[in-house]
C-alpha atoms as a PDB file:
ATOM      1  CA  UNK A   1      -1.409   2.864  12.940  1.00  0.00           C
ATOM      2  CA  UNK A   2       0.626   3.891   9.778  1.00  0.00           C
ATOM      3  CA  UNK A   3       0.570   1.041   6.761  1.00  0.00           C
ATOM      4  CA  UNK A   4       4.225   0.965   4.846  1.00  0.00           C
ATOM      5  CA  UNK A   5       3.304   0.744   1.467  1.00  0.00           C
ATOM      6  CA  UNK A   6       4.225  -2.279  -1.078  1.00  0.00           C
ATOM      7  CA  UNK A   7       3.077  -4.085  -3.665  1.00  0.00           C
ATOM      8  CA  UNK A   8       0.563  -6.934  -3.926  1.00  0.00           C
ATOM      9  CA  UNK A   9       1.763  -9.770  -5.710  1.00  0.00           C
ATOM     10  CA  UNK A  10      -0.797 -12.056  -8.140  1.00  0.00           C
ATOM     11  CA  UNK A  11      -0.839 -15.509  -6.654  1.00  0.00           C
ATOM     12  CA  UNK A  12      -3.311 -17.257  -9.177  1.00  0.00           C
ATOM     13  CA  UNK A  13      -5.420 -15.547 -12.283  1.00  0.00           C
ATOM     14  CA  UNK A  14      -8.454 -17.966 -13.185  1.00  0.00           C
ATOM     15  CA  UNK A  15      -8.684 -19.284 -16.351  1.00  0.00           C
ATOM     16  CA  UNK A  16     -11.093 -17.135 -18.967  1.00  0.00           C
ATOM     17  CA  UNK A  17     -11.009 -14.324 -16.177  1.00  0.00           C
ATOM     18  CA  UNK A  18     -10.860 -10.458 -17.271  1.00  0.00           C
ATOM     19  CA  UNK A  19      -7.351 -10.717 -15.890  1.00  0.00           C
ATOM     20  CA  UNK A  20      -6.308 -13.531 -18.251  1.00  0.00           C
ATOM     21  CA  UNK A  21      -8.054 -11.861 -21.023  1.00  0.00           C
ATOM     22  CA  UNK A  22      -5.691  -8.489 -20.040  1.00  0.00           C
ATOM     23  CA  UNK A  23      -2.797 -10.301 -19.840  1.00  0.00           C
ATOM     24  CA  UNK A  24      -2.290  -9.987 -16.268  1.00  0.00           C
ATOM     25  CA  UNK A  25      -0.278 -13.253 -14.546  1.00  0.00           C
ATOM     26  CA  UNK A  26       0.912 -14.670 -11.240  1.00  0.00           C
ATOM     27  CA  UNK A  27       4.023 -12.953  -9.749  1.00  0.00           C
ATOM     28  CA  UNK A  28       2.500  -9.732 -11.366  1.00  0.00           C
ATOM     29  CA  UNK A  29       2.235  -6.869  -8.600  1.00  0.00           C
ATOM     30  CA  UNK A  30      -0.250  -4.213  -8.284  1.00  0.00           C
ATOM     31  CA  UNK A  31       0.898  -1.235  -7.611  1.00  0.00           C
ATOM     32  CA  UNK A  32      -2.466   0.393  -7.824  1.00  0.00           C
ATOM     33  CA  UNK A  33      -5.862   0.601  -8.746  1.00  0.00           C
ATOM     34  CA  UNK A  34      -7.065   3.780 -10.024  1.00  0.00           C
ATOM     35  CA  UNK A  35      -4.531   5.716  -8.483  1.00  0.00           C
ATOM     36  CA  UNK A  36      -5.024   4.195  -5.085  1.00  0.00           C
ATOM     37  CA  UNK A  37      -2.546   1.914  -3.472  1.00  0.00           C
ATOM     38  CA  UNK A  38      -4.700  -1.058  -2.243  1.00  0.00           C
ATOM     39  CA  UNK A  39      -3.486  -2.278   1.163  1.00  0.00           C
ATOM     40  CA  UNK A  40      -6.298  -5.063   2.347  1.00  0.00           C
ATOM     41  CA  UNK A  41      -9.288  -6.783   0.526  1.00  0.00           C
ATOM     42  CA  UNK A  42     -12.097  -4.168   1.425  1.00  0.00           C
ATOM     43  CA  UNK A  43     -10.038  -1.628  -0.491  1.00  0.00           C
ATOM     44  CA  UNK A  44      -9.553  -4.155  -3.587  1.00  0.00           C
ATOM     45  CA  UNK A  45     -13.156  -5.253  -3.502  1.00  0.00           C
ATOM     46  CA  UNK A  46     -14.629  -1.885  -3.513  1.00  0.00           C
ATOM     47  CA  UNK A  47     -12.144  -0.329  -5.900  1.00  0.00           C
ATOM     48  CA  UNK A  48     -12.545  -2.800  -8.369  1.00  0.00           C
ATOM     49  CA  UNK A  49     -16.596  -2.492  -8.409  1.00  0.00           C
ATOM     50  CA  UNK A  50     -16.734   0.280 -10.907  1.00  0.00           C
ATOM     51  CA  UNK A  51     -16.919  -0.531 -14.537  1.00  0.00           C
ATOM     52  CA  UNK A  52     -13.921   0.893 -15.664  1.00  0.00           C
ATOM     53  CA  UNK A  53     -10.483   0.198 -14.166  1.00  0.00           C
ATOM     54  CA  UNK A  54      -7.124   1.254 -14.316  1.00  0.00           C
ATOM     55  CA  UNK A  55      -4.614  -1.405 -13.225  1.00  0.00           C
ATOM     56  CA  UNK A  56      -0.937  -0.519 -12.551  1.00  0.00           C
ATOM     57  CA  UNK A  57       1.295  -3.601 -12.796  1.00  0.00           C
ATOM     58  CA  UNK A  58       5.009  -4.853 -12.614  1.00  0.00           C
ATOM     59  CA  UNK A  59       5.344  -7.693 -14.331  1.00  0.00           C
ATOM     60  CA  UNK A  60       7.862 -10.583 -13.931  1.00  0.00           C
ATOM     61  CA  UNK A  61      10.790  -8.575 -15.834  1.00  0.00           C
ATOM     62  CA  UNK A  62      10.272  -5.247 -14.010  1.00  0.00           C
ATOM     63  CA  UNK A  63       8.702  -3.810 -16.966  1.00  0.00           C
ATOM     64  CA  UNK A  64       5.676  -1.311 -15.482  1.00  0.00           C
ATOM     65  CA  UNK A  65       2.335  -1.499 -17.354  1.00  0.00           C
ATOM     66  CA  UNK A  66      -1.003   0.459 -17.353  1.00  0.00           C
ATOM     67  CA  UNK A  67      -4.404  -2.019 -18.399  1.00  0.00           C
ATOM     68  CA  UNK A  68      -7.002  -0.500 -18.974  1.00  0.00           C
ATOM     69  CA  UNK A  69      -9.899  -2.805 -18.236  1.00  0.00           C
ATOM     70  CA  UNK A  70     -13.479  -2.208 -19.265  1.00  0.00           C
ATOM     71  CA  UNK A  71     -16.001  -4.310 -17.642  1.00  0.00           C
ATOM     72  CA  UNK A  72     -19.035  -4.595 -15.901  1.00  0.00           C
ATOM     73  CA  UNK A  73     -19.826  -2.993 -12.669  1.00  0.00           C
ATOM     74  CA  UNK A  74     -19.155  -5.302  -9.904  1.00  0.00           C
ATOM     75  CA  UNK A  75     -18.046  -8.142 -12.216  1.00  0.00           C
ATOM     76  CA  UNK A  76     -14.635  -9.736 -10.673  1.00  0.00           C
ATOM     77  CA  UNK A  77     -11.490  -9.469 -12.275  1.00  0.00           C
ATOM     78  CA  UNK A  78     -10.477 -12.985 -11.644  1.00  0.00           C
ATOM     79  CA  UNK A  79      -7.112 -12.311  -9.584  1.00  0.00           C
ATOM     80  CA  UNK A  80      -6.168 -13.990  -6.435  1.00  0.00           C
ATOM     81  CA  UNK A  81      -4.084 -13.211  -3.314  1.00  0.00           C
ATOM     82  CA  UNK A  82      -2.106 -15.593  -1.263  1.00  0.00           C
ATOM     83  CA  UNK A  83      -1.305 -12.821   0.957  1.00  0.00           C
ATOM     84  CA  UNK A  84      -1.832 -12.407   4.767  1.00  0.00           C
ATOM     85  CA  UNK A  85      -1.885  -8.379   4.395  1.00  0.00           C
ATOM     86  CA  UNK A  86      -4.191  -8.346   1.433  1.00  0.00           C
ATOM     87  CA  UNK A  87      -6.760 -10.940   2.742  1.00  0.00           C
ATOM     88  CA  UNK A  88      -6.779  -9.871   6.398  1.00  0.00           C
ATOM     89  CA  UNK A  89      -8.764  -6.192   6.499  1.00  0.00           C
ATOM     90  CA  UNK A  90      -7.204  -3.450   8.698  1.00  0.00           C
ATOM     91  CA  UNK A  91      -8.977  -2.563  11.777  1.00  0.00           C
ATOM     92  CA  UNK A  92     -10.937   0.340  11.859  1.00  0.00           C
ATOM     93  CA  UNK A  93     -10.274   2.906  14.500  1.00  0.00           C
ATOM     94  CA  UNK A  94     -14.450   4.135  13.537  1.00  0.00           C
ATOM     95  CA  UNK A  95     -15.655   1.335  14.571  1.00  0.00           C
ATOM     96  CA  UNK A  96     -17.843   0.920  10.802  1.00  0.00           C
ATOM     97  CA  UNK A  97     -19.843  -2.387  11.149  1.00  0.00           C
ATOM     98  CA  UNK A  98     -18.135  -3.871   8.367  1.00  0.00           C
ATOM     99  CA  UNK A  99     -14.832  -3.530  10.063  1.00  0.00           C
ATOM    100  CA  UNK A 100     -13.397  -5.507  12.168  1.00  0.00           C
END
C-alpha cells in the first residue's frame, strides 16, 4: 500500500513543553522530522527519541521554518495530534510484533 504524503497539523502544544519553549503552536504542520516525512505515531515516536532534532514547520501564515531543538534523548517534545492518520500506525506487511 502506497501512503500520499501531507502534512501533520499541531492540534495542542502543552504548556512549558520543548515545543512551547521553540515556538511551535497549534495549526502548525510538520512537514518533517529530520528529513523524514512522518506518516503515523511509531515513526514520530521513534524519530523524535534522539537528542537532537530538526523540525520542519509551516506555520499559520505559510511562512516555512527550520527549529532546531536540542534536548534530551527520549524526552517528549510536548506536541499533540488530533489526527486519525497520525495516531493510528500503518500495518506492517513484516509482520514486526510491534505492528499491528
Amino acid at each position: 500500500m502506497e501512503y500520499k504524503r501531507r502534512n501533520i497539523v499541531v492540534t495542542n502544544v502543552l504548556k512549558n513543553s520543548l515545543a512551547q519553549k521553540y515556538g511551535i503552536e497549534p495549526f502548525d504542520e510538520i512537514i518533517s522530522i529530520n528529513g523524514v516525512d512522518v506518516l503515523d505515531t511509531i515513526e514520530y515516536r521513534y524519530i523524535t527519541t534522539d537528542s537532537t532534532i530538526n523540525l520542519k514547520i509551516k506555520k499559520k501564515n505559510g511562512e516555512i521554518k527550520e527549529i532546531l531543538i536540542k534536548k534530551d534523548a527520549y524526552e517528549d517534545l510536548g506536541i499533540e495530534f488530533d489526527d486519525p492518520c497520525i495516531n493510528n500506525p500503518r500495518r506492517c506487511s513484516n509482520k514486526c510484533i510491534f505492528a499491528l
